[in-house]
C-alpha atoms as a PDB file:
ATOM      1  CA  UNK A   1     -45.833 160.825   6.223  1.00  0.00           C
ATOM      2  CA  UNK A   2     -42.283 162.245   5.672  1.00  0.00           C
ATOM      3  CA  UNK A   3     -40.968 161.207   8.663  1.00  0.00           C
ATOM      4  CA  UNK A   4     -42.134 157.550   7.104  1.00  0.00           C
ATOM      5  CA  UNK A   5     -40.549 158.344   4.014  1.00  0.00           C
ATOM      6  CA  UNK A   6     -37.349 159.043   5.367  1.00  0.00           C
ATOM      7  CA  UNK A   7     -37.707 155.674   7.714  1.00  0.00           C
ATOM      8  CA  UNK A   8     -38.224 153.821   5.065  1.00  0.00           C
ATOM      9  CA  UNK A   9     -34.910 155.225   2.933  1.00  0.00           C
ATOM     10  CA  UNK A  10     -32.857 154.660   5.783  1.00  0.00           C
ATOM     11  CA  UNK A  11     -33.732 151.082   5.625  1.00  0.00           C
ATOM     12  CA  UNK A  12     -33.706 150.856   1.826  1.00  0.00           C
ATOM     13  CA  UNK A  13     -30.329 152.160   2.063  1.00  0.00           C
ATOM     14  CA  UNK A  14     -29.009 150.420   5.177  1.00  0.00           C
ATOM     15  CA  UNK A  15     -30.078 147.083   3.734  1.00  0.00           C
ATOM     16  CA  UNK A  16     -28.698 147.790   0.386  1.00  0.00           C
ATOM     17  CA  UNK A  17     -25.449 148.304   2.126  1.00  0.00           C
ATOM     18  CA  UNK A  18     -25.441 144.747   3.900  1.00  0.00           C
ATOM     19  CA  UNK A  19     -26.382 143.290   0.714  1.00  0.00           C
ATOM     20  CA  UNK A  20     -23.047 141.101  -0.108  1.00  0.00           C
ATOM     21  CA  UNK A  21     -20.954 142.274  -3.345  1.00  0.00           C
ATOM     22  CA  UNK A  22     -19.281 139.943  -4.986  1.00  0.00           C
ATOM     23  CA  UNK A  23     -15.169 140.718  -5.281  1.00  0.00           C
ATOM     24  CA  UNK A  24     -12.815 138.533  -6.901  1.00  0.00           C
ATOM     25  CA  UNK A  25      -9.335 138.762  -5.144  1.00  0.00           C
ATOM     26  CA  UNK A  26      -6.180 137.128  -7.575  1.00  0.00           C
ATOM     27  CA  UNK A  27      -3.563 135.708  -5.560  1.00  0.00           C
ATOM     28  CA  UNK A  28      -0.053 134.055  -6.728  1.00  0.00           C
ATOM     29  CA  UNK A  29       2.932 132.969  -4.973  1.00  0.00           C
ATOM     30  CA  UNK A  30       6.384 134.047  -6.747  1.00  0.00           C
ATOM     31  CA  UNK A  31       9.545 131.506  -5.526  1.00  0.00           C
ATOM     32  CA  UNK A  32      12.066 134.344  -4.682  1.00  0.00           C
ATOM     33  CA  UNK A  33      14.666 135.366  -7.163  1.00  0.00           C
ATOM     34  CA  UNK A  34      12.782 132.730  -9.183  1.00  0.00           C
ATOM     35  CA  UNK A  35       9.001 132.533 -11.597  1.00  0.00           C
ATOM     36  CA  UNK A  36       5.570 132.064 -10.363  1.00  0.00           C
ATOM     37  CA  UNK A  37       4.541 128.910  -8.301  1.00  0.00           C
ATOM     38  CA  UNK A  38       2.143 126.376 -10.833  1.00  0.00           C
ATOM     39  CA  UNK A  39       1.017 123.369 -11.494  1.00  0.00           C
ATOM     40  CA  UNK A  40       4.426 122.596 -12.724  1.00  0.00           C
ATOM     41  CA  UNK A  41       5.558 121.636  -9.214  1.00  0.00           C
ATOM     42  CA  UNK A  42       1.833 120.722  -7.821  1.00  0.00           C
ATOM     43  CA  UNK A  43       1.031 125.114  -7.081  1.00  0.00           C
ATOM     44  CA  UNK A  44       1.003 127.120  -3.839  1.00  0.00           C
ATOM     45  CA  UNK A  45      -2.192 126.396  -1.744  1.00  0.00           C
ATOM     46  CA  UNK A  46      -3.890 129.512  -0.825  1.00  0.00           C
ATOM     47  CA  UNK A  47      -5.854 130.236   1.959  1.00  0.00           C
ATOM     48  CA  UNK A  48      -7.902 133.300   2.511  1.00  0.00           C
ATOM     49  CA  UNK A  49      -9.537 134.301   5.541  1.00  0.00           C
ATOM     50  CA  UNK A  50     -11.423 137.391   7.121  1.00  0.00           C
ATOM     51  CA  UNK A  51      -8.638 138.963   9.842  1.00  0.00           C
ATOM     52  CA  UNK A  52     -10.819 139.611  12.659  1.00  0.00           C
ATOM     53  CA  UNK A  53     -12.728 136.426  12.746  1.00  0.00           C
ATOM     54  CA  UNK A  54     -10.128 133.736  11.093  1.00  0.00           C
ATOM     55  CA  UNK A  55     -13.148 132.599   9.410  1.00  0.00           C
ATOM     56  CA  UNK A  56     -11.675 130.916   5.596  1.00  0.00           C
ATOM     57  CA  UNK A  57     -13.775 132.838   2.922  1.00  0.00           C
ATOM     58  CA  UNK A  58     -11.501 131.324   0.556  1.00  0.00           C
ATOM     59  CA  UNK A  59      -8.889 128.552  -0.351  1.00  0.00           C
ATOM     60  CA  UNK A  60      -7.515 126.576  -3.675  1.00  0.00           C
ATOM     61  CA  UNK A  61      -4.734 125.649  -6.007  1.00  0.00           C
ATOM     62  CA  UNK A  62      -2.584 128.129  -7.652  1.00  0.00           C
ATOM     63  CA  UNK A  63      -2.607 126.707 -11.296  1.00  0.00           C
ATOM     64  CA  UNK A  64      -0.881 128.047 -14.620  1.00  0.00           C
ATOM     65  CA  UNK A  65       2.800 128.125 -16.079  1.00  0.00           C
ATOM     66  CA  UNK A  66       5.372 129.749 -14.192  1.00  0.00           C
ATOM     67  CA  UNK A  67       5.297 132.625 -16.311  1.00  0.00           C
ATOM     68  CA  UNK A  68       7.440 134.613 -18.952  1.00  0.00           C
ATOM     69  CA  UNK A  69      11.185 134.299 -17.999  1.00  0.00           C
ATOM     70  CA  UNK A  70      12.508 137.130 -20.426  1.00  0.00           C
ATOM     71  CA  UNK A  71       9.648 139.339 -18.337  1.00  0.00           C
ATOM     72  CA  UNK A  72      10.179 138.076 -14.788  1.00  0.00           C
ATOM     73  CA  UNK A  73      13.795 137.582 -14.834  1.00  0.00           C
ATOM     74  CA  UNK A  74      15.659 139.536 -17.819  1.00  0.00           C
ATOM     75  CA  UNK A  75      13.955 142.797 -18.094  1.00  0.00           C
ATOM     76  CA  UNK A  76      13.993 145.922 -15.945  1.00  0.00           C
ATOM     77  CA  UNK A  77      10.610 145.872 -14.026  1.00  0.00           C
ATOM     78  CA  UNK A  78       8.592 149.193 -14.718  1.00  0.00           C
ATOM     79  CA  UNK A  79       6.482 150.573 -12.032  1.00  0.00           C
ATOM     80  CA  UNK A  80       3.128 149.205 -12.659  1.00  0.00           C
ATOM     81  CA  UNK A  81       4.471 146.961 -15.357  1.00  0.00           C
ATOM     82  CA  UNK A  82       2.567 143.120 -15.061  1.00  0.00           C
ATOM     83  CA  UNK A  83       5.245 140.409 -14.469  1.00  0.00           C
ATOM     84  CA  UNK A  84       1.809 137.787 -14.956  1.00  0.00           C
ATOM     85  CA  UNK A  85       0.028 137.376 -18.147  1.00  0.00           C
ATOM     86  CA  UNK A  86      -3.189 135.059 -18.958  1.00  0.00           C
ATOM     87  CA  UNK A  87      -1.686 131.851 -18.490  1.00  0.00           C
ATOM     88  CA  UNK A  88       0.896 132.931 -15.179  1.00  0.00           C
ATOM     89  CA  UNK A  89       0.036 130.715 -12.160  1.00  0.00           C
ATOM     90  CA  UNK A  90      -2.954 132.422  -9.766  1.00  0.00           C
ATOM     91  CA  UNK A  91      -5.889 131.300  -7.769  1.00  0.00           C
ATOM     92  CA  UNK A  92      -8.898 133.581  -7.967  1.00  0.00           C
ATOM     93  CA  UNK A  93     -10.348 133.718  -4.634  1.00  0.00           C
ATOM     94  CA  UNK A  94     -14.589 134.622  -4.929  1.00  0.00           C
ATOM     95  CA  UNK A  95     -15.833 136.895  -1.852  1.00  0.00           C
ATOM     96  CA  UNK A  96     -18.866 138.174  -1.079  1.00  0.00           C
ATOM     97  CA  UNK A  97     -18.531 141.248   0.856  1.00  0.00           C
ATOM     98  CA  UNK A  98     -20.979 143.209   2.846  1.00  0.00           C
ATOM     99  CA  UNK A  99     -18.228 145.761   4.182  1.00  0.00           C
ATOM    100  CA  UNK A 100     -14.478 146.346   3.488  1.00  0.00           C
ATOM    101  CA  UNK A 101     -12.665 143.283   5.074  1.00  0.00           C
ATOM    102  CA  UNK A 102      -9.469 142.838   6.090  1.00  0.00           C
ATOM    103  CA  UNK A 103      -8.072 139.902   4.588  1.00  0.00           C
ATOM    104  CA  UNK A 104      -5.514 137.771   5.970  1.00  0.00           C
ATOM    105  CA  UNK A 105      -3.972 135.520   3.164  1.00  0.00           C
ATOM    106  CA  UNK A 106      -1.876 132.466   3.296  1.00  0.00           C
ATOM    107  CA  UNK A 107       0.298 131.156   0.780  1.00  0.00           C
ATOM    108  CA  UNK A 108       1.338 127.198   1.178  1.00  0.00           C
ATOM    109  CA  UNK A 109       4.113 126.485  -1.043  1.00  0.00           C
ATOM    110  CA  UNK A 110       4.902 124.316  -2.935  1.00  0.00           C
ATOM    111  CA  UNK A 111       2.468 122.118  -1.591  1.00  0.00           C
ATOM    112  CA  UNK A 112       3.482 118.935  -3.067  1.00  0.00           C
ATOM    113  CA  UNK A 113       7.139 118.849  -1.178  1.00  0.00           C
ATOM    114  CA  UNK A 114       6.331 119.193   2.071  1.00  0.00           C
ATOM    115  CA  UNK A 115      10.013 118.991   3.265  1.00  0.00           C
ATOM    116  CA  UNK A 116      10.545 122.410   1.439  1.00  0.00           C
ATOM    117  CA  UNK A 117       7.184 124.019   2.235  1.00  0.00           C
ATOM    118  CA  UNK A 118       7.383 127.410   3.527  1.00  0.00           C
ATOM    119  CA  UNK A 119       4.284 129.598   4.581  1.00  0.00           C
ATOM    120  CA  UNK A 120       4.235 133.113   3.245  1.00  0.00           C
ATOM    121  CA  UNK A 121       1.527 135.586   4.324  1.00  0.00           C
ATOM    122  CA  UNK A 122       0.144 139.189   4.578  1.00  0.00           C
ATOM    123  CA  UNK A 123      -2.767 141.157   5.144  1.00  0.00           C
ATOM    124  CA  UNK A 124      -4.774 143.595   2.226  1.00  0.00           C
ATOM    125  CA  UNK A 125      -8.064 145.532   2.354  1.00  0.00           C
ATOM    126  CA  UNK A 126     -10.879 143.999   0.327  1.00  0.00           C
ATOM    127  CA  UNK A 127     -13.613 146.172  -0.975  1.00  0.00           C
ATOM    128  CA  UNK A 128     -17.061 144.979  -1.412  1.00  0.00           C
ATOM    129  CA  UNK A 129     -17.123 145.002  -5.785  1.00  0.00           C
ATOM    130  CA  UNK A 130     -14.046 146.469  -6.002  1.00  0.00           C
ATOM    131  CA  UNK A 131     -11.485 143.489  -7.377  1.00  0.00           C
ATOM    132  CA  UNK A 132      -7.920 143.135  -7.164  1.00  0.00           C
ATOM    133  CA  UNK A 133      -7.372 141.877 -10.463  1.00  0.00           C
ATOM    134  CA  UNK A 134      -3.691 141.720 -13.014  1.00  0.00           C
ATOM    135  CA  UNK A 135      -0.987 140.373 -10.674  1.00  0.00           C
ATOM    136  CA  UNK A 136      -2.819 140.732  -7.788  1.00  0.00           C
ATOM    137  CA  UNK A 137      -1.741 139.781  -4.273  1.00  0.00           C
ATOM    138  CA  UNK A 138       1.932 138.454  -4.923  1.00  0.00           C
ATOM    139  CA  UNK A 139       3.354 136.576  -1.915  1.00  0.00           C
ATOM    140  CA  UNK A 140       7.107 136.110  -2.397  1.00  0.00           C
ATOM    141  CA  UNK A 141       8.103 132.133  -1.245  1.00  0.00           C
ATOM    142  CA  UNK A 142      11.818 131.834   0.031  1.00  0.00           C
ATOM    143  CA  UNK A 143      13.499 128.733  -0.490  1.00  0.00           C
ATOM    144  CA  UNK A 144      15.050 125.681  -2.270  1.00  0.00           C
ATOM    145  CA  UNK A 145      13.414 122.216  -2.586  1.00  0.00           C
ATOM    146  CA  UNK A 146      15.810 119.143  -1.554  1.00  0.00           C
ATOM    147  CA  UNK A 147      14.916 115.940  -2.270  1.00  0.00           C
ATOM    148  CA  UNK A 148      17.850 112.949  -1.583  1.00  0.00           C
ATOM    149  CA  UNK A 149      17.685 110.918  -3.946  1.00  0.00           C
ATOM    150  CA  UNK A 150      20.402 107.951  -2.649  1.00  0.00           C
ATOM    151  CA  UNK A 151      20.507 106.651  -0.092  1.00  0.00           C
ATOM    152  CA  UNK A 152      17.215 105.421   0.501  1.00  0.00           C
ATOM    153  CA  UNK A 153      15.484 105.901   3.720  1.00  0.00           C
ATOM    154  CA  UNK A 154      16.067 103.283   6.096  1.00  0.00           C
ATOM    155  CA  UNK A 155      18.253 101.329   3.626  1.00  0.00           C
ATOM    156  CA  UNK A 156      21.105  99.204   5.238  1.00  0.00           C
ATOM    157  CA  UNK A 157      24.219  99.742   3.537  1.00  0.00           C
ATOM    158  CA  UNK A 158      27.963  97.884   3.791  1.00  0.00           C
ATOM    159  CA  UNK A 159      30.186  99.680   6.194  1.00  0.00           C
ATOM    160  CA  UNK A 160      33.117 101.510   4.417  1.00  0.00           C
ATOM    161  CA  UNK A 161      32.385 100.818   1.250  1.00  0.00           C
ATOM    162  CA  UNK A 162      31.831 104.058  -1.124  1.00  0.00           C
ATOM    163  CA  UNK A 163      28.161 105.020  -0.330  1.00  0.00           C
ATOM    164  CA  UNK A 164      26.726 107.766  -2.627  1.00  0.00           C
ATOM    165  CA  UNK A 165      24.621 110.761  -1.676  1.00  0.00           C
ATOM    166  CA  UNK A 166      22.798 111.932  -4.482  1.00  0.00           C
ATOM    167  CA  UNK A 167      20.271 115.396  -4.327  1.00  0.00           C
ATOM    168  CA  UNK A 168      18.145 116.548  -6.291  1.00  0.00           C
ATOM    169  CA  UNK A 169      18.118 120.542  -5.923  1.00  0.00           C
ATOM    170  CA  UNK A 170      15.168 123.080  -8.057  1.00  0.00           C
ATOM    171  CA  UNK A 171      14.216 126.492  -7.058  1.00  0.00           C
ATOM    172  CA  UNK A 172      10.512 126.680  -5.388  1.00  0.00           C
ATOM    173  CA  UNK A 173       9.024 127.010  -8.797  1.00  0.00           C
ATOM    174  CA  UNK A 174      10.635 124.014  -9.762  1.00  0.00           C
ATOM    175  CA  UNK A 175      12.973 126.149 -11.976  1.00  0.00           C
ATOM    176  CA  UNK A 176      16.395 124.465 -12.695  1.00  0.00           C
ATOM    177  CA  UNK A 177      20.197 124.538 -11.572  1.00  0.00           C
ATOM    178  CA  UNK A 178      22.380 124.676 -14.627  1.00  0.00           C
ATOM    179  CA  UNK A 179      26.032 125.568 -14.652  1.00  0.00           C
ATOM    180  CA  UNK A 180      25.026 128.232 -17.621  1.00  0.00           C
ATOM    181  CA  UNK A 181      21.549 129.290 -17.375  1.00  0.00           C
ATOM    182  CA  UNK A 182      19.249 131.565 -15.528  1.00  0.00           C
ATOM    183  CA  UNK A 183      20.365 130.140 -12.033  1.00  0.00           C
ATOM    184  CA  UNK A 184      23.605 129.117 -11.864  1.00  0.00           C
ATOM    185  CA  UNK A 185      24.435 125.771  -9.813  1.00  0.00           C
ATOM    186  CA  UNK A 186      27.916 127.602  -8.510  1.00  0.00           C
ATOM    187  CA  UNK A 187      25.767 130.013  -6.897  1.00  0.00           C
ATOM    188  CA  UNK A 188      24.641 127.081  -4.351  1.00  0.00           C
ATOM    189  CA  UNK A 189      26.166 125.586  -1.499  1.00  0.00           C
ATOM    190  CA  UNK A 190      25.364 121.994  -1.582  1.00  0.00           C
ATOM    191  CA  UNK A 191      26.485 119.862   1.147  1.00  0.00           C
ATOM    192  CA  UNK A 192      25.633 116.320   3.210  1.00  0.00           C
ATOM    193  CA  UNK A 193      25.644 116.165   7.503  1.00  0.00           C
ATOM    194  CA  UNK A 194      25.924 112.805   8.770  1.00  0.00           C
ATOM    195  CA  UNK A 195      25.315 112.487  12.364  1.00  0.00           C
ATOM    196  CA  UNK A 196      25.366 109.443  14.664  1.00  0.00           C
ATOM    197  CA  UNK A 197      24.948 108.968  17.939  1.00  0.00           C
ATOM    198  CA  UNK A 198      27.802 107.087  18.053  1.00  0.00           C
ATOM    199  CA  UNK A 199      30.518 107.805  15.440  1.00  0.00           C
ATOM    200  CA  UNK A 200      31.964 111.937  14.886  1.00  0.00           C
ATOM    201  CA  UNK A 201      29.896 114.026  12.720  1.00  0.00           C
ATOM    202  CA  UNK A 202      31.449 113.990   9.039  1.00  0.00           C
ATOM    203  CA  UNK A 203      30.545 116.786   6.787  1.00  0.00           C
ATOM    204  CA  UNK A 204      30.953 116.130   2.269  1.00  0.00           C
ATOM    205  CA  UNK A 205      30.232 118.786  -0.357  1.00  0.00           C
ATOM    206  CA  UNK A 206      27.941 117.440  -3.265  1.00  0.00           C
ATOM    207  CA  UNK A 207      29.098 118.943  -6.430  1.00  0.00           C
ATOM    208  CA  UNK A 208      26.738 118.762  -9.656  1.00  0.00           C
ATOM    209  CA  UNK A 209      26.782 116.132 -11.888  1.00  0.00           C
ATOM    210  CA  UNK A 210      25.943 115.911 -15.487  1.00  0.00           C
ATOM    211  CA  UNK A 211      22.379 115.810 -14.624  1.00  0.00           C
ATOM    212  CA  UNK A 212      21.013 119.100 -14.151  1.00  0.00           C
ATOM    213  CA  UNK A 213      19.742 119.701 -10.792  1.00  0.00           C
ATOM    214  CA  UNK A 214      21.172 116.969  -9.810  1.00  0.00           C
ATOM    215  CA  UNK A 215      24.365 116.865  -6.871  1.00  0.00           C
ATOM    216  CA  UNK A 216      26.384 113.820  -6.034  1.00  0.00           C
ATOM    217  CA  UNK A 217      29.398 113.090  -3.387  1.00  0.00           C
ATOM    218  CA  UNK A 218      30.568 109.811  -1.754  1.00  0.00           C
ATOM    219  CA  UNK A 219      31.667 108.883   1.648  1.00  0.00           C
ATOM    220  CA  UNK A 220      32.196 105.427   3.939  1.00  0.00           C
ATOM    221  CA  UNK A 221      30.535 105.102   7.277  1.00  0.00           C
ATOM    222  CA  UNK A 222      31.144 103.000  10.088  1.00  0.00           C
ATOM    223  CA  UNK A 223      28.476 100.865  11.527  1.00  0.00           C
ATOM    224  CA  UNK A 224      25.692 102.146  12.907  1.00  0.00           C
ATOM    225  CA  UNK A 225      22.866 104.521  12.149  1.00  0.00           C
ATOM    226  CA  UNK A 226      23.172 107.531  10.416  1.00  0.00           C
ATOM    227  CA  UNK A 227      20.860 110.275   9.774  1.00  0.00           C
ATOM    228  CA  UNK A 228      21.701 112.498   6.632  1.00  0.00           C
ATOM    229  CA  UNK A 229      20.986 115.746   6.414  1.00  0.00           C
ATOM    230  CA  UNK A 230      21.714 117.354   2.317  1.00  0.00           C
ATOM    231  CA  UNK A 231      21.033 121.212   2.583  1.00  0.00           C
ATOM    232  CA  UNK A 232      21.419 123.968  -0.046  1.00  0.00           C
ATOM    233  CA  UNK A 233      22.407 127.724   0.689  1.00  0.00           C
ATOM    234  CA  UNK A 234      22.584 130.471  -1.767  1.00  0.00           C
ATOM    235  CA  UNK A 235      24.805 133.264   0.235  1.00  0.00           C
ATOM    236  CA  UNK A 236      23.811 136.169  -2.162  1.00  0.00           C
ATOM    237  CA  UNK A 237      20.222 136.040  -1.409  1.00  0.00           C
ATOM    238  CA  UNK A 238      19.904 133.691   1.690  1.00  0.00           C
ATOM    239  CA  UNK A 239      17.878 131.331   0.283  1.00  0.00           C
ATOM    240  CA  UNK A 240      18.171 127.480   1.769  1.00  0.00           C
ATOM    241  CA  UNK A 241      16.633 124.783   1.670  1.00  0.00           C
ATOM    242  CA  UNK A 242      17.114 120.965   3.598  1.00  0.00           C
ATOM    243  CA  UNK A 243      16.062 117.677   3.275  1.00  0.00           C
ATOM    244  CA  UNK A 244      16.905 114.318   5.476  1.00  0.00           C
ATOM    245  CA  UNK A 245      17.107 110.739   5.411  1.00  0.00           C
ATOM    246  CA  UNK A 246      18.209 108.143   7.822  1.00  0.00           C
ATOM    247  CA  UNK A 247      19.854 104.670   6.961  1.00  0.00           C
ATOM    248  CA  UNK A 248      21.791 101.694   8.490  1.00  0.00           C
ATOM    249  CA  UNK A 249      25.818 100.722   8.004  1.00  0.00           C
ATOM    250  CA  UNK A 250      25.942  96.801   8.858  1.00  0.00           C
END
């Protein structure tokens, strides 16, 4: 009868231990040297998946603002000080566990610029029940989003006449290039390739215009076509970013 007992608690126990637990994981993606990645710029996907098995146990839209600029980019960060409040960009993944898993998680961003997108990732312990809540799992997102604005792609264009190449430049939060503000458009290299198979390589810098994140520069090509590539550099803390286009000089 005892040896039953016991039986029967190592059972109760053994089952009670593969019962799943659920644990709530919060993930955001940060653009470096920038905010939070939201719905803003379209948010970071997010995929989460058990290590060992590559199994997805999770995935979704990071949504929410950006976050507190004064407390993200102005302030001295305290150790265990939050840089996310209620309203900062996240996605919540919803687990259930049955043991501690590790977690391998995936950060697409930003996932509505696909010419920019870069894919962060690391790996965390998840605890069945125990959640990793406040900012969570922060995966930093290097980077600059290009867009080229003019010419268009595949336009044909007059051969040396003044053709324009026009950029539009943001940081991976969609945060913007001012000559004054938080980042500074001087920081940034900004500067067309155009390539032919043809004709020599020429090489323009786009300065900014009175838009804000907005660069412009002019040059004449021969006949023929041309691909354009605009890229961005920021030497102080390597970040880049590229975007191309391809048109025809008749």
């Amino acid at each position: 009868m005892v040896k039953y007992f016991w039986i029967c608690l190592f059972m109760i126990a053994h089952v009670s231990y593969l019962n799943a637990q659920n644990t709530n994981v919060m993930v955001r993606a940060k653009a470096k040297d920038a905010k939070f990645i939201g719905s803003s710029i379209g948010g970071a996907y997010i995929v989460v998946k058990d290590d060992a098995t590559n199994q997805v146990l999770a995935e979704g839209v990071t949504k929410g603002t950006t976050g507190d600029s004064e407390i993200i980019m102005e302030k001295p960060h305290q150790r265990r000080a939050p840089l996310s409040d209620g309203e900062t960009a996240g996605f919540k993944a919803e687990l259930d566990l049955e043991r501690p898993t590790l977690l391998k998680i995936e950060a697409h961003a930003p996932m509505n610029a696909k010419q920019a997108e870069i894919v962060s990732s690391t790996k965390v312990w998840a605890i069945p029940g125990k959640d990793i809540k406040g900012d969570g799992v922060v995966l930093e997102v290097p980077g600059l989003i290009v867009d080229i604005l003019t010419p268009q792609r595949h336009e044909t264009l007059k051969a040396e006449t003044e053709i324009e190449i026009k950029a539009n430049l943001v940081m991976m939060c969609g945060c913007p290039l001012t000559e004054d503000g938080l980042w500074k458009a001087d920081n940034h290299e900004v500067k067309a390739l155009i390539t032919s198979d043809d004709h020599e390589d020429q090489e323009i810098e786009l300065q900014l215009t009175e838009k804000i994140n907005t660069f412009s520069g002019s040059v004449k090509l021969p006949s023929g076509f041309h691909t354009i590539t605009v890229y961005a550099y920021d030497e102080t803390i390597g970040n880049t970013g590229v975007s191309k286009t391809n048109i025809i000089v008749d």
